[in-house]
PDB file of N, CA and C in Angstrom:
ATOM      1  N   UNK A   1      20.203   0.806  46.031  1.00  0.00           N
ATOM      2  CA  UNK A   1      21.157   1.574  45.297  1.00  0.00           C
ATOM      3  C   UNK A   1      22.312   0.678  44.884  1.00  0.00           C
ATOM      4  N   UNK A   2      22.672   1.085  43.827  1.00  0.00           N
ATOM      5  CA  UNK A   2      24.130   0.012  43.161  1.00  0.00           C
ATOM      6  C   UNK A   2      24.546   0.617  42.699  1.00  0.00           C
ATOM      7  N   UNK A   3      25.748   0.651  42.927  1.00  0.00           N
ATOM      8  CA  UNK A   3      27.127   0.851  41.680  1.00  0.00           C
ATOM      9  C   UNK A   3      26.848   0.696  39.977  1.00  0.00           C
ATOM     10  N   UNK A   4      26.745   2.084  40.044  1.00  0.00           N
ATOM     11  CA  UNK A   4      27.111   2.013  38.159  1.00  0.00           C
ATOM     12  C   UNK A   4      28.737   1.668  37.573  1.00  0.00           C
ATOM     13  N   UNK A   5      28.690   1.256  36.066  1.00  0.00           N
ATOM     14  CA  UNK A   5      29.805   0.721  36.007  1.00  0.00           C
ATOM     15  C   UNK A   5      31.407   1.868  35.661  1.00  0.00           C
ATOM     16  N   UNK A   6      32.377   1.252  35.636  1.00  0.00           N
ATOM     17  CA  UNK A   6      33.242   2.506  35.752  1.00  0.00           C
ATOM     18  C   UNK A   6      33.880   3.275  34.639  1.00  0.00           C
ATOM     19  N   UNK A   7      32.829   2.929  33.800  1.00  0.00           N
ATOM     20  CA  UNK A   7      33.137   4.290  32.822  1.00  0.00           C
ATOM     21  C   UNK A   7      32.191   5.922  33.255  1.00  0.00           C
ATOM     22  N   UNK A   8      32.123   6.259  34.364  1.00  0.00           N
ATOM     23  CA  UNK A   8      31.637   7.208  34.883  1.00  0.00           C
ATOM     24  C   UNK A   8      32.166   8.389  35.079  1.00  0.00           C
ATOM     25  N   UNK A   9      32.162   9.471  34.682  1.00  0.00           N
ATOM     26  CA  UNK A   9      33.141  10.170  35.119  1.00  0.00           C
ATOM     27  C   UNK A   9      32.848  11.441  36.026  1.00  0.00           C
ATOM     28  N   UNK A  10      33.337  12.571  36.264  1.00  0.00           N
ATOM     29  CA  UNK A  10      33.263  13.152  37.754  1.00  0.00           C
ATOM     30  C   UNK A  10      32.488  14.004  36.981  1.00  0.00           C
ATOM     31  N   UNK A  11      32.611  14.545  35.928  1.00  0.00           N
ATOM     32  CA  UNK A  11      31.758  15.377  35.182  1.00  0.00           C
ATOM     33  C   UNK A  11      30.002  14.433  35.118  1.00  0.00           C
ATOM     34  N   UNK A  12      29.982  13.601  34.575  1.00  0.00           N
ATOM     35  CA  UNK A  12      28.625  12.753  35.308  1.00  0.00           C
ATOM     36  C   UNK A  12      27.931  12.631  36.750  1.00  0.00           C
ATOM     37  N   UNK A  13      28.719  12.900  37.489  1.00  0.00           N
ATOM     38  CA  UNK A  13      28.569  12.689  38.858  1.00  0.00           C
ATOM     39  C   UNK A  13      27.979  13.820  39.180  1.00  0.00           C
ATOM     40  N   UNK A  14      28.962  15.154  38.531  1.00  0.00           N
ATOM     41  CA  UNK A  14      28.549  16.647  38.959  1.00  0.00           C
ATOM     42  C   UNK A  14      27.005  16.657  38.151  1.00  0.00           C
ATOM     43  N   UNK A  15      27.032  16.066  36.939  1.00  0.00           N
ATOM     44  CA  UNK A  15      25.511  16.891  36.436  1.00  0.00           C
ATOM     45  C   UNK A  15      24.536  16.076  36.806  1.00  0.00           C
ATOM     46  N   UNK A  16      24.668  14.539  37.423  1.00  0.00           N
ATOM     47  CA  UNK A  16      23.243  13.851  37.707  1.00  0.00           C
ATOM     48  C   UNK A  16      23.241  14.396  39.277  1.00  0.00           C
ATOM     49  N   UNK A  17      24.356  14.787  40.036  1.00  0.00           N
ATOM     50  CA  UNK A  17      23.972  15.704  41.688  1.00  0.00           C
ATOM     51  C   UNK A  17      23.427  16.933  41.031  1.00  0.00           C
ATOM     52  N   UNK A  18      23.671  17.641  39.681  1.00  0.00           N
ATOM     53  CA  UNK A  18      23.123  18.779  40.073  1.00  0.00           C
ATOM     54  C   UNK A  18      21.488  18.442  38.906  1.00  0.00           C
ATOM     55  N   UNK A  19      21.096  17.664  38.773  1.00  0.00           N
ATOM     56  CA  UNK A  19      19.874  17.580  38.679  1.00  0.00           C
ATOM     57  C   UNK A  19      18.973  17.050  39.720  1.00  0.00           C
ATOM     58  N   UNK A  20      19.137  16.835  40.817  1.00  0.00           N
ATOM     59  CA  UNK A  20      18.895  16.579  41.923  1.00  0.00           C
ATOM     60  C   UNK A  20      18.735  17.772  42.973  1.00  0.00           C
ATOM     61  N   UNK A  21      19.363  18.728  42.829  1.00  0.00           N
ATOM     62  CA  UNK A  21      19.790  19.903  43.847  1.00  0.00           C
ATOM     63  C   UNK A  21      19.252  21.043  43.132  1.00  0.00           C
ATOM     64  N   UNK A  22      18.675  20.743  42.136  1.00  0.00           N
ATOM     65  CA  UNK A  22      17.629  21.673  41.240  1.00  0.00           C
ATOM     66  C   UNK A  22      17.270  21.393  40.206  1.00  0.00           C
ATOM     67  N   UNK A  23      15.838  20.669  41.258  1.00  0.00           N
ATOM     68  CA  UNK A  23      15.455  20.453  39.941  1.00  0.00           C
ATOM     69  C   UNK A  23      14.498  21.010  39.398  1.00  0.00           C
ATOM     70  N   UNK A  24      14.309  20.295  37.752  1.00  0.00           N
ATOM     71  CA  UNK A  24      13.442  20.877  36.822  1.00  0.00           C
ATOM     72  C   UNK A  24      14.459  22.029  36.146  1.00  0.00           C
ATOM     73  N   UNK A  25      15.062  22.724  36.464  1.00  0.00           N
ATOM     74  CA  UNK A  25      16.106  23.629  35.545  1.00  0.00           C
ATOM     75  C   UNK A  25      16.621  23.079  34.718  1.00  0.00           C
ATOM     76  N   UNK A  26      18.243  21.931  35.732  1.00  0.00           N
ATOM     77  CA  UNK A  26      19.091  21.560  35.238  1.00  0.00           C
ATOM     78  C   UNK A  26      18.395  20.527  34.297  1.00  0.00           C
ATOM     79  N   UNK A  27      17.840  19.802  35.094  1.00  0.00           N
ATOM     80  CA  UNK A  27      16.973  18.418  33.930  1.00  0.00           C
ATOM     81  C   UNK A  27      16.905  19.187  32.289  1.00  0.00           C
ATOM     82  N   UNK A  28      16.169  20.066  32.271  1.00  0.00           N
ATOM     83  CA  UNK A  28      16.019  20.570  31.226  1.00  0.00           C
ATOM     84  C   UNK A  28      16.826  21.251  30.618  1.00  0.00           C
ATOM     85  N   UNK A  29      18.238  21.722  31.480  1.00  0.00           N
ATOM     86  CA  UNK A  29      19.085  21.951  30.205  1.00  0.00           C
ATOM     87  C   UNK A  29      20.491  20.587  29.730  1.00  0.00           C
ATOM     88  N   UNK A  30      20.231  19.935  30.992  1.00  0.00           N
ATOM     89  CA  UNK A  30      21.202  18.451  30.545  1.00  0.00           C
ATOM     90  C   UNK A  30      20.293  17.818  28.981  1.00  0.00           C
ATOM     91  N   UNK A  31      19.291  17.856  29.188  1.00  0.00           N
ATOM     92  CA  UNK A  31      18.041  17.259  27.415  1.00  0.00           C
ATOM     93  C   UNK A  31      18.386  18.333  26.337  1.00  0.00           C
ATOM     94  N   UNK A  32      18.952  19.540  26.776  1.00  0.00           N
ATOM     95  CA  UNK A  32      19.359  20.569  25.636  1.00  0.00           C
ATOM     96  C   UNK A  32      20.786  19.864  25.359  1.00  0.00           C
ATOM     97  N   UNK A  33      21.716  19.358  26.100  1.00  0.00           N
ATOM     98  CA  UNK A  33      23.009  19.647  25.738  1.00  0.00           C
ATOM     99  C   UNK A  33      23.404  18.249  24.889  1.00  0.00           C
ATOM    100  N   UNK A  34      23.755  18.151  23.951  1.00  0.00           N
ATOM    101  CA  UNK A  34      23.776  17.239  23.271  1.00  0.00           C
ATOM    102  C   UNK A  34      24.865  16.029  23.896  1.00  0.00           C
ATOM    103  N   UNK A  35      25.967  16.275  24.405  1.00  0.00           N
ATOM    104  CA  UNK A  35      26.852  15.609  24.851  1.00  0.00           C
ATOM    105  C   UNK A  35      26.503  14.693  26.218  1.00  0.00           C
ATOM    106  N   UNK A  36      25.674  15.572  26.928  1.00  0.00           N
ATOM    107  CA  UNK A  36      25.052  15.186  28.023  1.00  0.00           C
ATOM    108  C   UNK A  36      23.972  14.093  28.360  1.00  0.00           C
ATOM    109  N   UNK A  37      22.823  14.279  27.226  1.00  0.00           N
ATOM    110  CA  UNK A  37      21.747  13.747  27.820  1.00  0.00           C
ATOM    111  C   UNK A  37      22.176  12.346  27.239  1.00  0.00           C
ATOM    112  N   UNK A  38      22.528  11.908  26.476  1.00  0.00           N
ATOM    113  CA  UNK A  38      22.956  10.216  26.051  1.00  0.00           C
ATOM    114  C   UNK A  38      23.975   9.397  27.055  1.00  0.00           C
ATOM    115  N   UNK A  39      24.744  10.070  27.872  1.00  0.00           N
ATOM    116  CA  UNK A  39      25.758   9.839  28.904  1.00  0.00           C
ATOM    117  C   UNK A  39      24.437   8.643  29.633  1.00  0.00           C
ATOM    118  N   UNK A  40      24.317   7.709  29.754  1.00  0.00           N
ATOM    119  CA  UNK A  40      23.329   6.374  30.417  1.00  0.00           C
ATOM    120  C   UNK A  40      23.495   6.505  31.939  1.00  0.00           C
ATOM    121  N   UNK A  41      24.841   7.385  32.499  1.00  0.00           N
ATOM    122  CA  UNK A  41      24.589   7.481  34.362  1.00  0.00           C
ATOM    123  C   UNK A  41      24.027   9.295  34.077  1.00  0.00           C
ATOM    124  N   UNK A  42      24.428   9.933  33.549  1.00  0.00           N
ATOM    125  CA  UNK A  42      23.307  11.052  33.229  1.00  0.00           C
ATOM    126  C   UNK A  42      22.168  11.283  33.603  1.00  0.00           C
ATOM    127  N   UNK A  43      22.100   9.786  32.458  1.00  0.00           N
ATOM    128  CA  UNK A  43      20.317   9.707  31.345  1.00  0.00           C
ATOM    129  C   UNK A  43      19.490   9.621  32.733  1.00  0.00           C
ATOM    130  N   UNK A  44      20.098   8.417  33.469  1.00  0.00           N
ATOM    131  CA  UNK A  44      19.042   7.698  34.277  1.00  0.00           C
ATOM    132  C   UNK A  44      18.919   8.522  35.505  1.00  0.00           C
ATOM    133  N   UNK A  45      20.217   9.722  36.272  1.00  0.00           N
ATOM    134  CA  UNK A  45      19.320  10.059  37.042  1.00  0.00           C
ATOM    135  C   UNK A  45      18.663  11.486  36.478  1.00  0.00           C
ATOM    136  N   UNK A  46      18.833  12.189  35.401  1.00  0.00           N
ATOM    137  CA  UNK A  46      18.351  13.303  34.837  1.00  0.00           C
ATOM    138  C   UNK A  46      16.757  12.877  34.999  1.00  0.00           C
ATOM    139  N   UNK A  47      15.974  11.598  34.248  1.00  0.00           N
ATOM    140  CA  UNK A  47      15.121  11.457  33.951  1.00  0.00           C
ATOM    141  C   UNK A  47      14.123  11.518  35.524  1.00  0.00           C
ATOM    142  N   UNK A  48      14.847  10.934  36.424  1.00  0.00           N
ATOM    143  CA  UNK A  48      14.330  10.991  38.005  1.00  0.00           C
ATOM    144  C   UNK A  48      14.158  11.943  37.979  1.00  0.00           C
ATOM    145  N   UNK A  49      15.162  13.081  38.629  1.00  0.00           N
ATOM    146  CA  UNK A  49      15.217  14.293  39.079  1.00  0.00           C
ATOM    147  C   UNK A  49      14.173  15.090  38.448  1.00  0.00           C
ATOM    148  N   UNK A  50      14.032  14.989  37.313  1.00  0.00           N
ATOM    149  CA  UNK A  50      12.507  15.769  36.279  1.00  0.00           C
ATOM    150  C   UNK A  50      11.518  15.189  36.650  1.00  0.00           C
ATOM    151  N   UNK A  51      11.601  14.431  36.929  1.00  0.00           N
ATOM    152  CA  UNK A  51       9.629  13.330  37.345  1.00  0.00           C
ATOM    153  C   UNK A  51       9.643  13.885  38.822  1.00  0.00           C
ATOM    154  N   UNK A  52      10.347  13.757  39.727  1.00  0.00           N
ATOM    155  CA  UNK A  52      10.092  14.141  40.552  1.00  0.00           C
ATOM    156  C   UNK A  52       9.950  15.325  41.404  1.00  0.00           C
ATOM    157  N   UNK A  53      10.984  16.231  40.516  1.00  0.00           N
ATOM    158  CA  UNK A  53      11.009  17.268  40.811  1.00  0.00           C
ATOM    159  C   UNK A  53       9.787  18.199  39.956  1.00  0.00           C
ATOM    160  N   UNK A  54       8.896  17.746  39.407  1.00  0.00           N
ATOM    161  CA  UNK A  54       8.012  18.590  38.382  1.00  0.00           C
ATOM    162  C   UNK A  54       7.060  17.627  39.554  1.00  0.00           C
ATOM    163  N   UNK A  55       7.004  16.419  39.900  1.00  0.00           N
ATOM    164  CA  UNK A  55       5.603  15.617  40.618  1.00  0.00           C
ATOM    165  C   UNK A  55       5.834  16.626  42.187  1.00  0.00           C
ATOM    166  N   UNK A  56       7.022  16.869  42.673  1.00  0.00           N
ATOM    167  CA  UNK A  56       7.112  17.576  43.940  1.00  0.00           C
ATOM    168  C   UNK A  56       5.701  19.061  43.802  1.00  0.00           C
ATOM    169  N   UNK A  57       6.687  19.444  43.006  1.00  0.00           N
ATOM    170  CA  UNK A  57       5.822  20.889  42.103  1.00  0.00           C
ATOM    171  C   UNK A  57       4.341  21.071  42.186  1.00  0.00           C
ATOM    172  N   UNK A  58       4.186  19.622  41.414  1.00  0.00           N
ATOM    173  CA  UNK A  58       2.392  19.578  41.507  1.00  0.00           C
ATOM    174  C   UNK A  58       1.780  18.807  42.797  1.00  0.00           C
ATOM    175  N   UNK A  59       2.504  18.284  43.345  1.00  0.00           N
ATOM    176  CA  UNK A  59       1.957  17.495  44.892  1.00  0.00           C
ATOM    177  C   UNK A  59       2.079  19.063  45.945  1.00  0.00           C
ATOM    178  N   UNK A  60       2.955  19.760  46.334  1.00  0.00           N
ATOM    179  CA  UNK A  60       3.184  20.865  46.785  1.00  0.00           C
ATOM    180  C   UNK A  60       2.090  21.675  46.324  1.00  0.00           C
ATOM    181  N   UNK A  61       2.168  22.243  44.570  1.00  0.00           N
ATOM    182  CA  UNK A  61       0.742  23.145  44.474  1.00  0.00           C
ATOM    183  C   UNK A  61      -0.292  22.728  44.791  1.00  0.00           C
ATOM    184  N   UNK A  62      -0.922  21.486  45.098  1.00  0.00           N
ATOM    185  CA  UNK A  62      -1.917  21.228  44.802  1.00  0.00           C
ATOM    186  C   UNK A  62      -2.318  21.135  46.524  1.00  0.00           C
ATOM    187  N   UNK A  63      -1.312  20.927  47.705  1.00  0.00           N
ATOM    188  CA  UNK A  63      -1.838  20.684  48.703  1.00  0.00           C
ATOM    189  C   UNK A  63      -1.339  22.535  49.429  1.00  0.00           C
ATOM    190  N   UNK A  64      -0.964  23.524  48.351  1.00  0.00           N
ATOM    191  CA  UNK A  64      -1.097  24.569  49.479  1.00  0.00           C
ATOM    192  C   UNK A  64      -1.484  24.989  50.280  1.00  0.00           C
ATOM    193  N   UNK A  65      -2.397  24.962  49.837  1.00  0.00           N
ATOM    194  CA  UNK A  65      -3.893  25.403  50.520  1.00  0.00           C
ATOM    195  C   UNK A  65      -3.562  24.841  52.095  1.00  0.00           C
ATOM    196  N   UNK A  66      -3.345  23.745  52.258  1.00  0.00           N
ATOM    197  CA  UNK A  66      -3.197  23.142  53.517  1.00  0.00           C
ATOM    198  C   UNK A  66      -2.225  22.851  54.194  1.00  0.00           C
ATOM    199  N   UNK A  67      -1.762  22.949  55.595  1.00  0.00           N
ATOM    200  CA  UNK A  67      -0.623  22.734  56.328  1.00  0.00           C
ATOM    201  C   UNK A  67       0.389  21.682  55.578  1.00  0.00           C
ATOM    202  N   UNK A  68      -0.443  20.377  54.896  1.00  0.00           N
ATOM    203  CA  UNK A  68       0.669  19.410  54.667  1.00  0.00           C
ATOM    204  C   UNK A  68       1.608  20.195  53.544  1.00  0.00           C
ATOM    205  N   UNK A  69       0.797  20.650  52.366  1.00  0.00           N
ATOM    206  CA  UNK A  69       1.630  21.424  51.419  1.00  0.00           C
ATOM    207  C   UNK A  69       2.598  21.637  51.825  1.00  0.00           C
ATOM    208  N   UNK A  70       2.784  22.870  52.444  1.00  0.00           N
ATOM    209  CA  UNK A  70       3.842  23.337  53.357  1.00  0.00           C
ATOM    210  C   UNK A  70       5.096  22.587  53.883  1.00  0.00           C
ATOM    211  N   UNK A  71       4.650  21.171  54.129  1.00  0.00           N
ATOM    212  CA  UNK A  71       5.571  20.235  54.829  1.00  0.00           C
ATOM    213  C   UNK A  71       5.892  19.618  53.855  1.00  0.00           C
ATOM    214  N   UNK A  72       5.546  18.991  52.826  1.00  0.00           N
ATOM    215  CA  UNK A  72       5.840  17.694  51.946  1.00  0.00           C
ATOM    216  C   UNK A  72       7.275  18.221  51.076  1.00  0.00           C
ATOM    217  N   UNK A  73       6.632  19.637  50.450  1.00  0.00           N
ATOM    218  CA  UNK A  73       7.670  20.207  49.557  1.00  0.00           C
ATOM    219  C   UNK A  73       9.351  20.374  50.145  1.00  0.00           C
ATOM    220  N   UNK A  74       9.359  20.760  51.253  1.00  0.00           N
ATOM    221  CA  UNK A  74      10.728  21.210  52.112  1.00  0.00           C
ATOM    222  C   UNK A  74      11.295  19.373  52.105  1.00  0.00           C
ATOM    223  N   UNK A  75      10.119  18.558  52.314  1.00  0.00           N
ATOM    224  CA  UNK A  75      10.684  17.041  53.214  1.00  0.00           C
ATOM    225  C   UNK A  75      11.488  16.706  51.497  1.00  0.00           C
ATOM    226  N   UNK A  76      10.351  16.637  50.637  1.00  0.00           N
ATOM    227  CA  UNK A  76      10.950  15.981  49.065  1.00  0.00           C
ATOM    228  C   UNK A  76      12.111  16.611  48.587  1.00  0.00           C
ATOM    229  N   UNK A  77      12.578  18.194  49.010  1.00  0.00           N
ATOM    230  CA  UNK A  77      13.844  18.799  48.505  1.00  0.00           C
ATOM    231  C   UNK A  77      15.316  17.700  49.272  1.00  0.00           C
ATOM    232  N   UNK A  78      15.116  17.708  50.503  1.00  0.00           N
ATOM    233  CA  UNK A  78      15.544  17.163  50.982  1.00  0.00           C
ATOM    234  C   UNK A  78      16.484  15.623  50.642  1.00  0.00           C
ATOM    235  N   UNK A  79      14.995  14.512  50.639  1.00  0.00           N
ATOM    236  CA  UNK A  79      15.710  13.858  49.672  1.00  0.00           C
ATOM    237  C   UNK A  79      16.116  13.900  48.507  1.00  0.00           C
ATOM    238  N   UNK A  80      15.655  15.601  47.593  1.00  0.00           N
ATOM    239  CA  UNK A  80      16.233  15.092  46.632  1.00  0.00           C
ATOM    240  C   UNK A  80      17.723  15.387  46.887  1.00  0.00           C
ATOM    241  N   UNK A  81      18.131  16.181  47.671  1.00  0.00           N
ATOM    242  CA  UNK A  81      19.666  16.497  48.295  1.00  0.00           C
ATOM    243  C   UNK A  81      20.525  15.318  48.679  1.00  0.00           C
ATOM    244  N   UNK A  82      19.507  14.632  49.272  1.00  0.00           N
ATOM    245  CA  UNK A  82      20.008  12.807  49.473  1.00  0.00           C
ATOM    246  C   UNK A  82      20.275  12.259  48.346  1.00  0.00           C
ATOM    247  N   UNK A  83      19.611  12.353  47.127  1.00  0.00           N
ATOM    248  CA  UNK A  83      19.695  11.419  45.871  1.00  0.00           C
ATOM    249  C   UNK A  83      20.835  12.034  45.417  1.00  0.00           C
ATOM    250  N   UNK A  84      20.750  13.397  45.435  1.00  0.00           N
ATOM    251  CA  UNK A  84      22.257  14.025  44.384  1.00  0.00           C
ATOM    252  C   UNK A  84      23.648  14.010  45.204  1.00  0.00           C
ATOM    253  N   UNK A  85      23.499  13.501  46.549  1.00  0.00           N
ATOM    254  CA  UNK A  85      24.599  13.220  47.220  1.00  0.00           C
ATOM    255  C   UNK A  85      25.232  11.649  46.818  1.00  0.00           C
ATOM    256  N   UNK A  86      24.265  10.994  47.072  1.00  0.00           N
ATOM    257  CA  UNK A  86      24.160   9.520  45.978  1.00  0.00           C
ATOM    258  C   UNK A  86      25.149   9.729  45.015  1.00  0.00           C
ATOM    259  N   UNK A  87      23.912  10.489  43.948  1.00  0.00           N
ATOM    260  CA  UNK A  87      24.638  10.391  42.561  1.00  0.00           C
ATOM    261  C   UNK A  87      26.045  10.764  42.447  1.00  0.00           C
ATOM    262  N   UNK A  88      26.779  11.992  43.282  1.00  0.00           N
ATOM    263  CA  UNK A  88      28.076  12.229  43.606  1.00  0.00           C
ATOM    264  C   UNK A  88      28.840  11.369  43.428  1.00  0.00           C
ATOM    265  N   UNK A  89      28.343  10.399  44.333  1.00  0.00           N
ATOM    266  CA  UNK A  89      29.107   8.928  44.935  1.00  0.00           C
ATOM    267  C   UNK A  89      29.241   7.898  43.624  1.00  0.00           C
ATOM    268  N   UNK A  90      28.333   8.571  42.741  1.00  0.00           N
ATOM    269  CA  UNK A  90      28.708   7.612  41.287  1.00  0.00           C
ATOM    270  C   UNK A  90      27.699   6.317  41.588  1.00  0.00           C
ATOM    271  N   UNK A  91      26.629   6.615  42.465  1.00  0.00           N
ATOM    272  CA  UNK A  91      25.351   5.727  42.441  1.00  0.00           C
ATOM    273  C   UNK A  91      24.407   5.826  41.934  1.00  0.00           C
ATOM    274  N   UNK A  92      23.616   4.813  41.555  1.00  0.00           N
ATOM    275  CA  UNK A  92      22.215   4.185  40.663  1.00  0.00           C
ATOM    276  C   UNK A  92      21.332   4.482  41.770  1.00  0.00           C
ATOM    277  N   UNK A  93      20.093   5.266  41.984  1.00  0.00           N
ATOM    278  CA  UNK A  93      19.765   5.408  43.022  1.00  0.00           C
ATOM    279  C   UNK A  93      17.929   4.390  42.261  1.00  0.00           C
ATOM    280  N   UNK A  94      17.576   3.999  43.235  1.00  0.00           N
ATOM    281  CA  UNK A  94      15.972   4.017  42.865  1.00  0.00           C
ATOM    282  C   UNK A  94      15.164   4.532  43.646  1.00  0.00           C
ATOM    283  N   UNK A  95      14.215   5.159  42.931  1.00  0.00           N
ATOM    284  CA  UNK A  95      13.195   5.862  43.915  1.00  0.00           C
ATOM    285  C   UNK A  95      12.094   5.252  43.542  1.00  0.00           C
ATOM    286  N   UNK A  96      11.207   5.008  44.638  1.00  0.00           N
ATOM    287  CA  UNK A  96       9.717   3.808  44.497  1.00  0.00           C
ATOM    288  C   UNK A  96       8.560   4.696  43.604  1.00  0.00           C
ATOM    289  N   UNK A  97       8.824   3.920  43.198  1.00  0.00           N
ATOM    290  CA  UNK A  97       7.569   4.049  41.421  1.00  0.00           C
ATOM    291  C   UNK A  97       7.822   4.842  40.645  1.00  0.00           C
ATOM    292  N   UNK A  98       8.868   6.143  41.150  1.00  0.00           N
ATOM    293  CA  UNK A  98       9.802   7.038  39.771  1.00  0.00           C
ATOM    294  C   UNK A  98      10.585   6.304  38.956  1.00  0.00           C
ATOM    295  N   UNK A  99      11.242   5.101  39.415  1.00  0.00           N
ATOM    296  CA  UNK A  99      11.987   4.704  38.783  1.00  0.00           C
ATOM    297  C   UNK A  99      11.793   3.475  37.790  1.00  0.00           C
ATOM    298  N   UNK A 100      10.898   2.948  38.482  1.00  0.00           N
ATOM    299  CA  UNK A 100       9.852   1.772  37.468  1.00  0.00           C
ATOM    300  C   UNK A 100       9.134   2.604  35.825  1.00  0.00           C
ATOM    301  N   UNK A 101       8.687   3.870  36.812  1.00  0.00           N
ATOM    302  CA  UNK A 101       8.067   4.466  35.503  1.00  0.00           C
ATOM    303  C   UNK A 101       8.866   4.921  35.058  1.00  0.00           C
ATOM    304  N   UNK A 102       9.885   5.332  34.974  1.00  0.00           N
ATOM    305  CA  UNK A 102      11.105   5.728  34.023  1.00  0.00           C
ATOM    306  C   UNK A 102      11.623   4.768  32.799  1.00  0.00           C
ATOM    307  N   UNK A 103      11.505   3.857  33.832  1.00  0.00           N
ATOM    308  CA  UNK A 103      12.194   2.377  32.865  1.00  0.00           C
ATOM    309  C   UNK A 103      11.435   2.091  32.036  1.00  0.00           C
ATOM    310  N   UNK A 104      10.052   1.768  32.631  1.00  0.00           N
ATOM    311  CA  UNK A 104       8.917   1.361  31.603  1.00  0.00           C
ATOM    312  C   UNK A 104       8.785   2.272  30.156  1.00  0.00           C
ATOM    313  N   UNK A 105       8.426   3.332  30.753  1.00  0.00           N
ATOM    314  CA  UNK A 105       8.505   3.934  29.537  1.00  0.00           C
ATOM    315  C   UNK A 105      10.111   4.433  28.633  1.00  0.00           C
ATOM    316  N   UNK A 106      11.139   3.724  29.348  1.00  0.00           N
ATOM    317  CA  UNK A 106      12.043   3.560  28.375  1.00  0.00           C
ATOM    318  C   UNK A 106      12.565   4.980  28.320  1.00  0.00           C
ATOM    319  N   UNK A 107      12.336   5.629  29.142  1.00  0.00           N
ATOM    320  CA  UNK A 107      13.246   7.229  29.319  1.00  0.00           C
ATOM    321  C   UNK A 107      14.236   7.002  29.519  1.00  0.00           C
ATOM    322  N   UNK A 108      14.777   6.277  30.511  1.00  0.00           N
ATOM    323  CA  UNK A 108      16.088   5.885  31.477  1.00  0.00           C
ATOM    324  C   UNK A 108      16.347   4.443  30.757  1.00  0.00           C
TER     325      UNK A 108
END
């Protein structure tokens, strides 16, 4: 995790924690709001919080059926509560292979 630079502001802080603390909603209405989604400490953790929070979604549906289901989904909310506490803090967070694929494909 690193320090983004300090043109950040508390209003950034509030909407990349609250794409983190719910996600898949907010993600999708920070990409509606025009002012919002170009903000670059935004951009980059909006684009996380949607990959992961839509990959939670389908890793969770897909293992219902079975005890782990049950467990994985509660553990991944979790950190994502960790990441949007981060982002609060006005941090760059990386998450292993969300964040590579973000970059790569040039979302973030």
């Amino acid at each position: 995790m690193t320090d983004f630079n300090s043109e950040v502001t508390s209003d950034d802080k509030l909407w990349a924690a609250l794409a983190y603390a719910i996600p898949v909603v907010i993600p999708v209405i920070i990409l509606l709001m025009a002012d919002k989604k170009d903000r670059p400490f935004i951009k980059a953790h909006n684009v996380q919080a949607l990959v992961l929070g839509v990959g939670n979604g389908v890793i969770s549906g897909a293992l219902s059926a079975v005890f782990i289901g049950l467990c994985t989904g509660p553990v991944i909310w979790f950190y994502m509560l960790y990441l949007a506490y981060q982002a609060y803090q006005g941090k760059l967070v990386e998450i292993p292979v969300i964040t590579k694929l973000c970059k790569d494909q040039g979302w973030a």
